[in-house]
Protein backbone atom coordinates (compact mmCIF):
# COMPACT_ATOMS: atom_id res chain seq x y z
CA UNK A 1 205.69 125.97 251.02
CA UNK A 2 207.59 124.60 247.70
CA UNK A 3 204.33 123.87 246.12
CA UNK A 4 202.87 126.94 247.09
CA UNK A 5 205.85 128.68 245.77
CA UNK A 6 205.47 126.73 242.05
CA UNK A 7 201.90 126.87 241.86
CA UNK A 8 202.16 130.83 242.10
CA UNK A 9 204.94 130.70 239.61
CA UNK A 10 202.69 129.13 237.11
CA UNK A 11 199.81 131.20 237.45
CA UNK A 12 202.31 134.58 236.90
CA UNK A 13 203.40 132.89 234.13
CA UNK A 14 200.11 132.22 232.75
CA UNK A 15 198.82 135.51 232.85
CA UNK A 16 201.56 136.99 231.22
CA UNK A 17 200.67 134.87 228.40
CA UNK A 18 197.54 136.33 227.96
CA UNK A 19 198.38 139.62 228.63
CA UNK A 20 200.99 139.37 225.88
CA UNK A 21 198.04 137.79 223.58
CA UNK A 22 195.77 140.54 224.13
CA UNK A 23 198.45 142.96 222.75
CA UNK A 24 198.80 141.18 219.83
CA UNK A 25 195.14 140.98 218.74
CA UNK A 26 194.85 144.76 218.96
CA UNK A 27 197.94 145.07 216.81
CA UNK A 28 197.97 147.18 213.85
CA UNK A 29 200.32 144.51 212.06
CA UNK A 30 198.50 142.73 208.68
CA UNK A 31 198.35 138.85 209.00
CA UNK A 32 201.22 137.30 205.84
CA UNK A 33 198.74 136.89 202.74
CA UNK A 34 197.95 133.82 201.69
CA UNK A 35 199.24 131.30 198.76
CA UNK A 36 195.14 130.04 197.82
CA UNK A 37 193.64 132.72 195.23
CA UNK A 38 189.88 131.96 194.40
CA UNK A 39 189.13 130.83 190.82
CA UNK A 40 185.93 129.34 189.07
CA UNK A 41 185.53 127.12 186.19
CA UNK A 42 183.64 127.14 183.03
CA UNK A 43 181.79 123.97 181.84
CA UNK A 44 179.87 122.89 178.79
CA UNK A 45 176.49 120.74 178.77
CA UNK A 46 175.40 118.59 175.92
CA UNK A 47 172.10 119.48 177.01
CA UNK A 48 170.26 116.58 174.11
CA UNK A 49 173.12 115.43 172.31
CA UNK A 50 172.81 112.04 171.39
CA UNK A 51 176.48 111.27 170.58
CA UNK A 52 180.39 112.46 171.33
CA UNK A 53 181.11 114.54 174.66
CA UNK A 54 181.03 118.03 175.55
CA UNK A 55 184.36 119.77 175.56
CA UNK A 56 186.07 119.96 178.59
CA UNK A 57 188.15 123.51 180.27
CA UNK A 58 190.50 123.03 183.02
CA UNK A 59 191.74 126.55 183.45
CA UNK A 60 190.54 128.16 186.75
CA UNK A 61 189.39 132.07 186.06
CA UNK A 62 189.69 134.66 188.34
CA UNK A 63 186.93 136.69 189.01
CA UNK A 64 187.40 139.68 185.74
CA UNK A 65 189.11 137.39 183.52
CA UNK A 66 187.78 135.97 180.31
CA UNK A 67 187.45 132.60 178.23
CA UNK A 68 187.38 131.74 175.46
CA UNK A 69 184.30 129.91 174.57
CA UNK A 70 185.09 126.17 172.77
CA UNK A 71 183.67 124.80 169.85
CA UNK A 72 180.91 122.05 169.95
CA UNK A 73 183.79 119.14 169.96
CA UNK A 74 182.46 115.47 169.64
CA UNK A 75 179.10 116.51 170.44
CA UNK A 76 176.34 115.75 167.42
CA UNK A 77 172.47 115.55 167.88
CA UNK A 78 170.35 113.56 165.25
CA UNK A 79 168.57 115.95 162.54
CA UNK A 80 169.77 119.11 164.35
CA UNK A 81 172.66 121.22 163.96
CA UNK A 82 175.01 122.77 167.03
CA UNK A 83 174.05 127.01 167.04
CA UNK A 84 176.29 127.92 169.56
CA UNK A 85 175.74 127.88 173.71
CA UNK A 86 173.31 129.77 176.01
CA UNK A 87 173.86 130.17 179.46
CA UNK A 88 170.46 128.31 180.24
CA UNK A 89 169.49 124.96 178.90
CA UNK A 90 165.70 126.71 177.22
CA UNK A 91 168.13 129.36 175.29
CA UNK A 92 166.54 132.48 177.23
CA UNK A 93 169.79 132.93 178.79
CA UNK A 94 172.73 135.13 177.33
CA UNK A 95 174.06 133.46 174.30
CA UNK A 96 177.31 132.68 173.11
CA UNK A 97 178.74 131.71 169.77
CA UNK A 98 182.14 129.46 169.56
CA UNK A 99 185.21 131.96 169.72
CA UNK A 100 183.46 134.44 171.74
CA UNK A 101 184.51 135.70 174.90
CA UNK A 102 182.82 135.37 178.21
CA UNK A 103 183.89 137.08 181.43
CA UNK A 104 184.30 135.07 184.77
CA UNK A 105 182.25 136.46 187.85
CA UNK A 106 182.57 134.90 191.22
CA UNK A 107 180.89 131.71 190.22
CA UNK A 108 181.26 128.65 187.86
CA UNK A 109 179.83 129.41 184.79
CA UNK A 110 177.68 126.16 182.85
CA UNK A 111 177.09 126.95 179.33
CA UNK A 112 174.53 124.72 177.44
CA UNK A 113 174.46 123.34 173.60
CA UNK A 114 172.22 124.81 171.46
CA UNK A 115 170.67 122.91 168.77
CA UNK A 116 168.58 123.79 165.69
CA UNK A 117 166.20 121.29 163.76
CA UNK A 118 167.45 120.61 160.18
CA UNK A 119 164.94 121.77 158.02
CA UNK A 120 164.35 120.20 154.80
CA UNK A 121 161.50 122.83 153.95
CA UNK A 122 161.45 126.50 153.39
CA UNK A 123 163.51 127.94 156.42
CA UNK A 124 166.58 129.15 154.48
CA UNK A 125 165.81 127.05 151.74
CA UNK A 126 166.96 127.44 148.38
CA UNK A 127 164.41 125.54 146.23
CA UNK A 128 166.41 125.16 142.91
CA UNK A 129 168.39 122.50 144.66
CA UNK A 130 165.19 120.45 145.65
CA UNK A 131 163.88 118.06 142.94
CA UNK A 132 160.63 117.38 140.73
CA UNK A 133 159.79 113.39 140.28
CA UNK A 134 156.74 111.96 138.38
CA UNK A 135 154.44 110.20 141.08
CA UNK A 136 151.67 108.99 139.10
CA UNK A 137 148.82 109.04 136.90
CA UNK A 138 145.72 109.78 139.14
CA UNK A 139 143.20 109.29 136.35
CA UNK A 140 142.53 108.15 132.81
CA UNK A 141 141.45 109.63 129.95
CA UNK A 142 140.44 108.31 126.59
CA UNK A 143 140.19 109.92 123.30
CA UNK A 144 136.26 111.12 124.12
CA UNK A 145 137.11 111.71 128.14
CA UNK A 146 140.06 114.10 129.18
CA UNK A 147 140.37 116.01 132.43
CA UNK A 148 138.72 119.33 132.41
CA UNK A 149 139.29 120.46 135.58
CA UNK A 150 140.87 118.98 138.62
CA UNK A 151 141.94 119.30 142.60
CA UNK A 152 144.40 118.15 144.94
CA UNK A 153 144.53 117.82 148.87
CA UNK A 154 146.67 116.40 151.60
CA UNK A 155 145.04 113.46 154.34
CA UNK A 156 145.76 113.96 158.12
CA UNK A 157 149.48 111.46 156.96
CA UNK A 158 150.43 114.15 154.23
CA UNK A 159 149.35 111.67 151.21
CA UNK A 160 147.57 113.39 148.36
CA UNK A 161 143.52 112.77 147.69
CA UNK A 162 142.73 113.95 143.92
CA UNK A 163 139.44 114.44 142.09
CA UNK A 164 138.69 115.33 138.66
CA UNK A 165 136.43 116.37 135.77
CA UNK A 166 136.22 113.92 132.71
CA UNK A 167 134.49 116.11 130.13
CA UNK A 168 132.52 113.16 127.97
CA UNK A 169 132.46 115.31 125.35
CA UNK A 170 131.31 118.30 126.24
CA UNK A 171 130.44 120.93 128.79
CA UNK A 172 127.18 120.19 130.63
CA UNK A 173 127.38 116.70 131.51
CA UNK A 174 131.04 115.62 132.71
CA UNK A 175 131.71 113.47 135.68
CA UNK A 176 133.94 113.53 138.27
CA UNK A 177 136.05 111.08 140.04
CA UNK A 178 137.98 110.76 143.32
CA UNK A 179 141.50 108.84 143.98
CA UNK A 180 143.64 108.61 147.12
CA UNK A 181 147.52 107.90 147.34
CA UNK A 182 147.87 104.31 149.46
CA UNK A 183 151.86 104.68 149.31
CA UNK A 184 152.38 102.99 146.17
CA UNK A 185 149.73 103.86 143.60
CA UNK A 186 146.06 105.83 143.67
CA UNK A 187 143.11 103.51 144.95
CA UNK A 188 140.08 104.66 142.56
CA UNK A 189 137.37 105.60 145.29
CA UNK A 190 134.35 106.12 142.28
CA UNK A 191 132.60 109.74 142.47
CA UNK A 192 129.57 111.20 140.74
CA UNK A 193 128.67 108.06 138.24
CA UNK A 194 128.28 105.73 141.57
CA UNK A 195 125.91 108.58 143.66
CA UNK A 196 124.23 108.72 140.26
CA UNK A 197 124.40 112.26 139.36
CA UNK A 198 125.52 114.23 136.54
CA UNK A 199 127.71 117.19 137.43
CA UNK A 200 129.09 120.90 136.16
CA UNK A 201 132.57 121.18 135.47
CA UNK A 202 133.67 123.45 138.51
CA UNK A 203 134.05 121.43 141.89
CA UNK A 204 135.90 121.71 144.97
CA UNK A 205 137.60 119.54 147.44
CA UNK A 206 139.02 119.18 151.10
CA UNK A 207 139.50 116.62 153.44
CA UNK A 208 138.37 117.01 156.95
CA UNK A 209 140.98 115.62 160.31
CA UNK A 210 138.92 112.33 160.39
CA UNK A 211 139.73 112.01 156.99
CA UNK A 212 136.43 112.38 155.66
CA UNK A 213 136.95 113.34 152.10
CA UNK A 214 134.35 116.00 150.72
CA UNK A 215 133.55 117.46 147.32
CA UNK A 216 131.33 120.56 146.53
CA UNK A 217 129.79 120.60 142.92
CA UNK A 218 126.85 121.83 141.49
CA UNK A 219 124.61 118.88 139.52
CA UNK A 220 123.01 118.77 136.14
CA UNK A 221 119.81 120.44 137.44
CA UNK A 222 122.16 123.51 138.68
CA UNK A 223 121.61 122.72 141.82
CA UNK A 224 124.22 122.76 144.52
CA UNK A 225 125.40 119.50 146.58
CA UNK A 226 128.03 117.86 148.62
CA UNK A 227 129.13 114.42 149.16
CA UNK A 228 131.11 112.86 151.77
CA UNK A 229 133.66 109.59 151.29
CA UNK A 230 133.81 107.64 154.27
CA UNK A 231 133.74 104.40 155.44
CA UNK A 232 134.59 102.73 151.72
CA UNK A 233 131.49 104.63 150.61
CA UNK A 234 130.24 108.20 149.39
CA UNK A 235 127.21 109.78 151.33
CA UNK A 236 124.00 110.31 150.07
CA UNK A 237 124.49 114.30 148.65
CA UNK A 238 123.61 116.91 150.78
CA UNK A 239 121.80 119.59 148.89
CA UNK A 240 122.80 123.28 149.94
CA UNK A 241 120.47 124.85 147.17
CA UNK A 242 116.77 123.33 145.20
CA UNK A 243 116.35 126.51 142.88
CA UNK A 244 117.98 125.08 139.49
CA UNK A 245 120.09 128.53 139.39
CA UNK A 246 123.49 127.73 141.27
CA UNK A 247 126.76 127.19 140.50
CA UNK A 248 130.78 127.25 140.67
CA UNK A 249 131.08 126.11 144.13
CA UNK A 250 134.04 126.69 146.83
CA UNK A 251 134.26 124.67 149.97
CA UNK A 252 135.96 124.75 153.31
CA UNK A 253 135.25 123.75 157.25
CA UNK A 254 135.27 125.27 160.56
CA UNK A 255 136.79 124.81 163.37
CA UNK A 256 134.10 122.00 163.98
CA UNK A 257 135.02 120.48 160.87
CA UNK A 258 131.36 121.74 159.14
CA UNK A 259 131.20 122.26 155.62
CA UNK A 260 131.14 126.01 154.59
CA UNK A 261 129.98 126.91 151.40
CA UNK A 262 130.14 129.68 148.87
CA UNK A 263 128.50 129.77 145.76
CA UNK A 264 127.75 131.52 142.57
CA UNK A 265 123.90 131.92 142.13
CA UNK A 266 121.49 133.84 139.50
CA UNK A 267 117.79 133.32 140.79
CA UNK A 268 116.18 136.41 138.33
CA UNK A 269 119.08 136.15 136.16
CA UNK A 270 121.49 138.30 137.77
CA UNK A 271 124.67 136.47 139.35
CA UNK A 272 125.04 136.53 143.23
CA UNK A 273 126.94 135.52 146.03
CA UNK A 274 125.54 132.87 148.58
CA UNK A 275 127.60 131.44 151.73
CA UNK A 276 125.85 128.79 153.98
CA UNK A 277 127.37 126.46 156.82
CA UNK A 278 125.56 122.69 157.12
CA UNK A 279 124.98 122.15 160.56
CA UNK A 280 123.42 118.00 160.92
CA UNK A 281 121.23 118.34 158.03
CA UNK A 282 120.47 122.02 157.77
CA UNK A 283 122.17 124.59 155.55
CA UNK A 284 122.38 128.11 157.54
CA UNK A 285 123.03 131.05 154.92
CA UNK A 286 125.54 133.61 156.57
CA UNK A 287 122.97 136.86 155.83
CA UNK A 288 123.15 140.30 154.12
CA UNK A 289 125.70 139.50 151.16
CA UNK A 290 124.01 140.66 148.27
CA UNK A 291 126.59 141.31 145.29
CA UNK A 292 126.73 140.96 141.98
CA UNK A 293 130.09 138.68 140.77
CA UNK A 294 132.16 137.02 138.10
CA UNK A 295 134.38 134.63 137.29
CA UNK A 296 135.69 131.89 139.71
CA UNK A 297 135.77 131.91 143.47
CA UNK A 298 137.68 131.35 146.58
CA UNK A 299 136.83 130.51 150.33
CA UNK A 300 138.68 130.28 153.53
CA UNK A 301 138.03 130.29 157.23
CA UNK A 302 139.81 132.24 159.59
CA UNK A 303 139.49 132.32 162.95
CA UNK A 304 136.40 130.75 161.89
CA UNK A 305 134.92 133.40 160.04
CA UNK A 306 134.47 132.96 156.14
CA UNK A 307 136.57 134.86 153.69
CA UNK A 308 135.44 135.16 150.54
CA UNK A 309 137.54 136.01 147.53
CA UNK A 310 135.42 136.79 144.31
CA UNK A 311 134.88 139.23 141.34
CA UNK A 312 132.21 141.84 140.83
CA UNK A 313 130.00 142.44 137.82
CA UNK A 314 132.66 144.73 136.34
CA UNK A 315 135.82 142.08 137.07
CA UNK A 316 137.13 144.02 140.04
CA UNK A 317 138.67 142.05 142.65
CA UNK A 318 137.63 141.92 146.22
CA UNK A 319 138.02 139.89 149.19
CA UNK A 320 135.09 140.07 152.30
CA UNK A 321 134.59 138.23 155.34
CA UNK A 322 131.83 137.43 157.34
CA UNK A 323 131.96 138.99 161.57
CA UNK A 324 129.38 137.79 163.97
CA UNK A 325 126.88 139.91 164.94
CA UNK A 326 128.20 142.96 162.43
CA UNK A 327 128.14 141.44 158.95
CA UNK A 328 130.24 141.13 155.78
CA UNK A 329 133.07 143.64 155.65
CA UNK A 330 135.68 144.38 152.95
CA UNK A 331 139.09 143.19 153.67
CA UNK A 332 141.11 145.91 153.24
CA UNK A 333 140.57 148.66 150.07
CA UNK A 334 137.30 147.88 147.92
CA UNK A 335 138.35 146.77 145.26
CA UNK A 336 141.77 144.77 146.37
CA UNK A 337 142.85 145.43 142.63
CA UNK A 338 141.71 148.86 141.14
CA UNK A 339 141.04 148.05 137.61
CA UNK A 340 138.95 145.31 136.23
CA UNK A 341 139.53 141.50 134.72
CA UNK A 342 140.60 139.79 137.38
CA UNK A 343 140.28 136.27 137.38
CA UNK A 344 141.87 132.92 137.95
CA UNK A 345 142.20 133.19 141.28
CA UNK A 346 142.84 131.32 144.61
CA UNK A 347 143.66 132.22 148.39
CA UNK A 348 146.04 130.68 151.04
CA UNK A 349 146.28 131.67 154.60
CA UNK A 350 149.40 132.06 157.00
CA UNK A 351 150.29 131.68 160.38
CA UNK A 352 149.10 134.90 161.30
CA UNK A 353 146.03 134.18 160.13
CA UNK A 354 146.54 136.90 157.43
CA UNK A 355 144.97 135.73 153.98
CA UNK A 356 147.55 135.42 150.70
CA UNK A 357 145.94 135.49 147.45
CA UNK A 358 146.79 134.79 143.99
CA UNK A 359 144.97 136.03 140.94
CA UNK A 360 145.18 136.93 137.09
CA UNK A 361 144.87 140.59 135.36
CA UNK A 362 145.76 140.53 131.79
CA UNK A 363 148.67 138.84 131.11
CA UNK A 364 149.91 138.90 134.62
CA UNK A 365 150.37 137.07 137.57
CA UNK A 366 149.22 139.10 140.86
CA UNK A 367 150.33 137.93 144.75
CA UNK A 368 149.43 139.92 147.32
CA UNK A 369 149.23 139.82 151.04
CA UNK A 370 146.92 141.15 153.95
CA UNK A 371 149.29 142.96 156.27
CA UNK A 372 146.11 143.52 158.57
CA UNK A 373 145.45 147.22 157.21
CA UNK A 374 146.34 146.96 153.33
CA UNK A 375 147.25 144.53 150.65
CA UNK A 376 150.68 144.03 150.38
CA UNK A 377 151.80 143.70 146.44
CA UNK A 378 154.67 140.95 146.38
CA UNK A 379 156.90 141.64 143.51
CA UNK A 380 154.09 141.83 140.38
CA UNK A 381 156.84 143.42 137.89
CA UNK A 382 158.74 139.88 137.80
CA UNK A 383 155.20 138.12 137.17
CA UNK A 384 154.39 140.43 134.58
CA UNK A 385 153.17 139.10 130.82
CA UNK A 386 154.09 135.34 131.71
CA UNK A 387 150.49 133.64 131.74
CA UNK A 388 148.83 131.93 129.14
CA UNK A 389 145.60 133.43 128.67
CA UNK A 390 144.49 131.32 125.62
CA UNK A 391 142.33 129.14 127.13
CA UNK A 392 139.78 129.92 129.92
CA UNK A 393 138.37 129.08 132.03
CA UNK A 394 141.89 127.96 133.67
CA UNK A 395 143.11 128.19 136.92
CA UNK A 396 146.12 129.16 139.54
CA UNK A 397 147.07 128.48 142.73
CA UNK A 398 148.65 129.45 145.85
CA UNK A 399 150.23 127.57 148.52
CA UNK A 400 152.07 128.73 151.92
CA UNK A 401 154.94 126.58 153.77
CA UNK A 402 156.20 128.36 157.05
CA UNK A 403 154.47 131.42 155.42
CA UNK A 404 156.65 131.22 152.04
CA UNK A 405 154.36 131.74 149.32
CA UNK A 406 154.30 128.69 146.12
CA UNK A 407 152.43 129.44 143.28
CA UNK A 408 151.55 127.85 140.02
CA UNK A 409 150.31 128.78 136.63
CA UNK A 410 150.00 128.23 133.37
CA UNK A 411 152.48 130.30 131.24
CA UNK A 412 153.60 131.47 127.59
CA UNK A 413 156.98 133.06 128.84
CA UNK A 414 159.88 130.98 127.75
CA UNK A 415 159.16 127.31 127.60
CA UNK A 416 155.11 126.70 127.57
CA UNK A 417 153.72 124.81 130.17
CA UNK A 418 153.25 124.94 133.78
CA UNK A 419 155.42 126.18 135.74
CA UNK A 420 155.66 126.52 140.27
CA UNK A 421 157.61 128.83 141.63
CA UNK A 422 158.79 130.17 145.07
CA UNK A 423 159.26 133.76 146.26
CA UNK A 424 162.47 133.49 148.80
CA UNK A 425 165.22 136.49 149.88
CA UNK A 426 162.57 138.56 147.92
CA UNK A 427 162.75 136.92 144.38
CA UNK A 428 160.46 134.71 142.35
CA UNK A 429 162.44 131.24 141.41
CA UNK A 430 161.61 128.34 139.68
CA UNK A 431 161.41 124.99 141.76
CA UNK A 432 164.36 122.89 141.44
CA UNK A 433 165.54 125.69 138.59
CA UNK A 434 162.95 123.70 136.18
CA UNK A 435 161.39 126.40 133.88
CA UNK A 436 157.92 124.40 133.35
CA UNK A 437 157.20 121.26 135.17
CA UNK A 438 154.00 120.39 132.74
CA UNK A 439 154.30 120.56 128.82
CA UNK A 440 152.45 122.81 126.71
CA UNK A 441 148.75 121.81 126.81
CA UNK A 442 148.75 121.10 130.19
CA UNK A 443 145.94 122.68 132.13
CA UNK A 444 144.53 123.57 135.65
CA UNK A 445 147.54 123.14 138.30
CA UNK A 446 146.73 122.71 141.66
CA UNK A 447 148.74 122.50 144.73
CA UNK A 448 148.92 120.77 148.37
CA UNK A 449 151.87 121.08 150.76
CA UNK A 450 153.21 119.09 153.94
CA UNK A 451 154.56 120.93 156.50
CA UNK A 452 158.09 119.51 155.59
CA UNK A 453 158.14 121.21 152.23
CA UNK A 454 157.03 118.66 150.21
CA UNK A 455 154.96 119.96 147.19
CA UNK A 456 152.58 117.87 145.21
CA UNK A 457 151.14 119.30 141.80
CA UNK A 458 147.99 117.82 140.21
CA UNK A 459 147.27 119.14 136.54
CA UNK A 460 145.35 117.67 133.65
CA UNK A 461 148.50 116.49 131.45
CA UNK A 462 148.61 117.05 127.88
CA UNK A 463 151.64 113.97 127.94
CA UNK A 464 149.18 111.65 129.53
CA UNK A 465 147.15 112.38 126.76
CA UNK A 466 144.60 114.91 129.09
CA UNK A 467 144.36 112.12 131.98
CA UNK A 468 145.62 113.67 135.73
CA UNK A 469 148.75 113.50 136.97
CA UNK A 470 150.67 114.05 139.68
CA UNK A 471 154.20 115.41 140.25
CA UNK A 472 156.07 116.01 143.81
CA UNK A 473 159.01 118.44 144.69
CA UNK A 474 161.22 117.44 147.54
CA UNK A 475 163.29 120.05 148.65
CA UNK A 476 166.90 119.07 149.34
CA UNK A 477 168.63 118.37 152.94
């Protein structure tokens, strides 16, 4: 009976524990608050530094508050500079400079380094605090043989292939030679007197990704050829025209890396325009441009269609271009310059594929721009009455590095000579501050770029006493 007793004892007992729990759960009363309140972190990635350690933040933020984001502390990355963080390690995240503010959500935040190349070219540069040096003498002259016309071009490493014209006395029957930069000096690679062929004075040059190297000329006989250098040897020429009336030749490739050629032609005595691509052995004209012209000429491909820059009869300037299956058009207004004389010209094209050209009209200097709709006039006033139009033919030339125009030209204003010059924030400046890089005398600049700014000009030197030369601009760190 005692155990019965007890054992009935215990089980009251037990259910007035849980009837007393069950009262308490549907109580009204709050539970005491905790001592723990949640708080994230903010951290810092190096995200491709190469040296030093990314800061480190040991505060814990509550959701709402803000940090204060650090500085790049130890961290350094070769040839690049620290540009703040990004909240994702590609930069499309939200960016944030050092000293900013950033407020905490309910999650760690990682921000990531950002890092911009160095650039030793035209991105922010300020060319007067590059530098011009002498490289070399690319060719000789003698007291009966000077350099009468001249070009300059980069291989696929960025080191300069030059030809020239050595006028032996006179006009008609000059020659023309080809060097190319081996690191240390130019390696003579022979030219017209080895394919046995006299040559005019006017020739162009370019140098293909296998690095072929090609010149355009017109022979003795008026007749217009090509040669190739390759393999320690020049080709037999390739002859674009048999008719004893062509001349003044401008050269390019395609996208193939075939020759395209333009050239100035007068069959019944009246002066024309031809443009033909070699394909194997076979010169294909591009049809229907019939057009009287002047003066020099310029060719470029883009988007492998020919552009052709070039004068009319009455010295107006145009540029057209060749569309499949429509025809030559006019780029932009016809005429690109409304009054006549233009001359001494040359075009460059940018990243847009958007030609740049460069040209003479008087006394002055001319750059304009294809905007896709109309030619863009960059600054003419501070080009005005500066070139030195004593001596023609002469030429100029225009160059583009990360789509900042270089141009050179031979000039009267201030010190004679040569002179290269930069248009950056919206103003014309001298390389390196140098008013003329060539003396007075000097003749036909030409100029080649790398795509780290370097700037090679090739000019027939009247200190060299007419040979070619050869001067580089490196821009500064």
């Amino acid at each position: 009976m005692h155990s019965i007793a007890r054992a009935a004892a215990c089980l009251l007992a037990l259910l007035l524990l849980l009837f007393a729990g069950a009262c308490s759960n549907d109580s009204t009363t709050a539970p005491e608050p905790s001592d723990e309140t949640t708080t994230y972190r903010l951290y810092y990635q190096g995200n491709g530094a190469d040296a030093g350690t990314a800061p480190v933040d040991t505060t814990g933020y509550e959701t709402g508050a803000t940090a204060i984001v650090a500085t790049a502390g130890t961290l350094t990355r070769t040839d690049h500079t620290f540009d703040g963080w990004n909240t994702a390690a590609d930069g499309s995240g939200t960016a944030y400079a050092t000293g900013s503010t950033v407020v905490m959500g309910n999650a760690d935040i990682t921000l990531y380094a950002r890092w911009e190349a160095e650039q030793t070219g035209p991105d922010g540069w300020d060319p007067t605090l590059g530098s011009w040096a002498y490289l070399s003498t690319a060719g000789a002259a003698s007291s009966d043989e000077a350099v009468d016309y001249c070009r300059i071009v980069l291989d696929t490493a960025g080191e300069p292939v030059a030809a020239y014209t050595l006028a032996s006395p006179g006009f008609e029957v000059p020659t023309q030679q080809a060097v190319h930069w081996n690191g240390s000096s130019f390696a003579a690679l022979g030219g017209s007197s080895d394919l046995g062929q006299n040559v005019r004075r006017f020739f162009d040059l370019t140098c293909d990704a296998d690095d072929r190297i090609w010149i355009a000329t017109t022979d003795g006989s008026d007749n217009g050829r090509i040669y190739c250098y390759e393999n320690n040897a020049w080709s037999t020429p390739y002859q674009a025209t048999n008719d004893g009336y062509t001349f003044q030749a401008a050269f390019t490739l395609d996208q193939a890396g075939a020759p395209v050629l333009a050239l100035r032609t007068r069959p019944s005595g009246v002066q024309t325009l031809a443009v033909m691509r070699l394909a194997g052995t076979q010169w294909t004209a591009f049809p229907g441009l019939e057009t009287g012209f002047d003066n020099n000429l310029a060719i470029a491909m883009i988007d492998d269609e020919p552009y052709v820059m070039y004068a009319n009869s009455m010295q107006y300037g145009h540029v057209t271009r060749y569309v499949t299956g429509t025809g030559w058009q006019a780029v932009g207004a016809s005429p690109m310059h409304p009054s006549n004389s233009v001359n001494s010209y040359a075009m460059a094209v940018d990243s847009q594929g958007q030609p740049w050209v460069i040209y003479r009209q008087g006394g002055d200097v001319h750059v304009r721009w294809f905007d896709g709709t109309d030619w863009i006039v960059v600054d003419t006033e501070a080009l005005e009455n500066i070139v030195d139009t004593s001596s023609w033919p002469d030429t100029m030339d225009i160059a583009l590095i990360d789509d900042v125009p270089v141009i050179a030209f031979k000039t009267t204003a201030g010190a004679r000579g040569l002179r290269v010059m930069a248009y950056v924030d919206e103003a014309w400046v001298n390389l390196a501050g140098v008013t003329t890089v060539g003396t007075a005398g000097s003749h036909y600049p030409q100029l080649a770029v790398t795509d780290d700014g370097v700037i090679y000009l090739g000019y027939s030197d009247a200190d060299a006493g007419g040979a070619m030369s050869i001067k580089a601009y490196t821009p500064a760190d």
